[in-house]
Protein backbone atom coordinates (compact mmCIF):
# COMPACT_ATOMS: atom_id res chain seq x y z
CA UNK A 1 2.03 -17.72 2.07
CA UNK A 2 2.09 -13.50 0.97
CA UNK A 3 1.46 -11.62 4.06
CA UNK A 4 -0.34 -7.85 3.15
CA UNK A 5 0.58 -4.95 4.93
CA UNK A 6 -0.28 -1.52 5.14
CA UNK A 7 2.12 1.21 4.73
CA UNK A 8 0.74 4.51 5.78
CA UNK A 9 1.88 7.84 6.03
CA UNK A 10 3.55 8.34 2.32
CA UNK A 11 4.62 11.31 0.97
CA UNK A 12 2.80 11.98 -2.07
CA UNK A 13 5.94 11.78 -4.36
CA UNK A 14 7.44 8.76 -3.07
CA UNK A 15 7.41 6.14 -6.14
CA UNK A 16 6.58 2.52 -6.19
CA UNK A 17 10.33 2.31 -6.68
CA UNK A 18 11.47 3.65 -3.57
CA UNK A 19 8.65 1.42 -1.34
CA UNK A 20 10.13 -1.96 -3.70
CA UNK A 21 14.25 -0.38 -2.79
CA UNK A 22 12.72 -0.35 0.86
CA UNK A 23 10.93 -3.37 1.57
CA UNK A 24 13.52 -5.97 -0.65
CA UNK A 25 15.64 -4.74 2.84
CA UNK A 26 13.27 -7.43 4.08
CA UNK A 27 12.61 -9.81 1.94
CA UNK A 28 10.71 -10.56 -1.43
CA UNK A 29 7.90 -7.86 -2.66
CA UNK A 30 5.20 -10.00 -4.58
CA UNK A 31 2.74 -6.84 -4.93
CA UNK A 32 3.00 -3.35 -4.18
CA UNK A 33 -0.54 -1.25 -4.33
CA UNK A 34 -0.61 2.64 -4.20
CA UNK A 35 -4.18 4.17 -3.53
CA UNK A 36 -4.69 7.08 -5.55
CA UNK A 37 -8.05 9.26 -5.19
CA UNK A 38 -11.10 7.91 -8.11
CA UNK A 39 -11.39 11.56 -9.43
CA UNK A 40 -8.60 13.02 -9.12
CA UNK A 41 -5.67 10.26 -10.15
CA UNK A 42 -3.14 12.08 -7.01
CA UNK A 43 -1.81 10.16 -4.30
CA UNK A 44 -3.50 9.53 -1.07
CA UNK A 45 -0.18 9.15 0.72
CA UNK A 46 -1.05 5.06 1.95
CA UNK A 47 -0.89 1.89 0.23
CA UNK A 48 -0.13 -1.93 0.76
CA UNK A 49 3.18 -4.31 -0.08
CA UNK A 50 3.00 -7.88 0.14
CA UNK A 51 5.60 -9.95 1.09
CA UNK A 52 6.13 -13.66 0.23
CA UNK A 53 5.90 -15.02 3.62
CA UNK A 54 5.15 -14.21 7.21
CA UNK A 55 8.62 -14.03 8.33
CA UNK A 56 9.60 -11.42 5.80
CA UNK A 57 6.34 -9.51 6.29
CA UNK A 58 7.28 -9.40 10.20
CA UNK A 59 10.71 -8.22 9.60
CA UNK A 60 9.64 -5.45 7.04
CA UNK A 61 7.24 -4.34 10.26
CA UNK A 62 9.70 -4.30 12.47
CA UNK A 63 12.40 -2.56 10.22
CA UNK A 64 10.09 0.05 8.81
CA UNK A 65 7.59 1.19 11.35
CA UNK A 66 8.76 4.56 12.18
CA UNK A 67 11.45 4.91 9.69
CA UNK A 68 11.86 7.63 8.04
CA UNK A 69 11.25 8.62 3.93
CA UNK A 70 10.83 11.30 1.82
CA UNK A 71 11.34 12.86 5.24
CA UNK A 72 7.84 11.26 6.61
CA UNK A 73 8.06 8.47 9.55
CA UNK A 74 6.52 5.40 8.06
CA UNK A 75 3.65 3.44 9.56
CA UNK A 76 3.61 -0.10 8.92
CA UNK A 77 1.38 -3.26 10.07
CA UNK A 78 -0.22 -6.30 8.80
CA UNK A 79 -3.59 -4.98 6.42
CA UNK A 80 -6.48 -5.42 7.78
CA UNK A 81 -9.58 -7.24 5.94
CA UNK A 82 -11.32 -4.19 3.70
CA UNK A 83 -14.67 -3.81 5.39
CA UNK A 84 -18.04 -3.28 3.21
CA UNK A 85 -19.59 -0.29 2.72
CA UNK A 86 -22.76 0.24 1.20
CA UNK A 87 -22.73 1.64 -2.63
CA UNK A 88 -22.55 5.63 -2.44
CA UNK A 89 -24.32 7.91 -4.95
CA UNK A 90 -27.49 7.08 -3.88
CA UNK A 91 -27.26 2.53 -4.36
CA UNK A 92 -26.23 3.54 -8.10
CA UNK A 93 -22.76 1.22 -8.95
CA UNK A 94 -20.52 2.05 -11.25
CA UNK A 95 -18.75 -0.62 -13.70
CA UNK A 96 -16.53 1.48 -15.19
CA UNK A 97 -12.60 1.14 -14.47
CA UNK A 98 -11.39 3.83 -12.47
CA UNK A 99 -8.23 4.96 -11.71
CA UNK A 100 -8.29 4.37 -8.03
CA UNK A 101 -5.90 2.26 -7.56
CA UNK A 102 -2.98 1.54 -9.25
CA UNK A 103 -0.38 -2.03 -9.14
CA UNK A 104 2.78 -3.24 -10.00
CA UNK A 105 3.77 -6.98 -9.51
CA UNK A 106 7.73 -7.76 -8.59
């Protein structure tokens, strides 16, 4: 079963490439999500990289945590569940795609 985990403290040019070169180290990447501010499109120097399976997800923790790149010491754990927050400007939602978020599958 894909484990998620969080993978904070990115430099805001390091690609989707160089998290995938990383974290293969590991084991197999089935998803890798960089969050990217709604209005502006730039980084927001964290995202999340699945792994196929608990052990490999352990062993990217474990290897990565601390390590450095793009001259930044990584932090990396399991994700946490997203929590729910109440809809912002003012209960109004928004359908429209944004670019918040962007993925790649491997």
């Amino acid at each position: 079963m894909a484990k998620k985990l969080y993978v904070g403290n990115l430099s805001y040019d390091t690609t989707r490439e160089q998290i995938h070169t990383l974290f293969s180290q590991a084991g197999k990447v089935a998803e890798i999500t960089l969050i990217t501010d709604r209005d502006s499109g730039r980084p927001k120097g964290f995202g999340f990289v699945e792994m196929e399976t608990e052990a490999e997800a352990q062993e990217a923790i474990k290897r990565f945590n601390g390590q450095m790149l793009d001259s930044r010491a990584l932090t990396v754990n399991e994700a946490r569940p997203r929590e729910e927050r109440p809809g912002g400007f003012g209960g109004s939602q928004r359908r429209d795609s944004r670019p918040g978020v962007r993925r790649s599958r491997f």
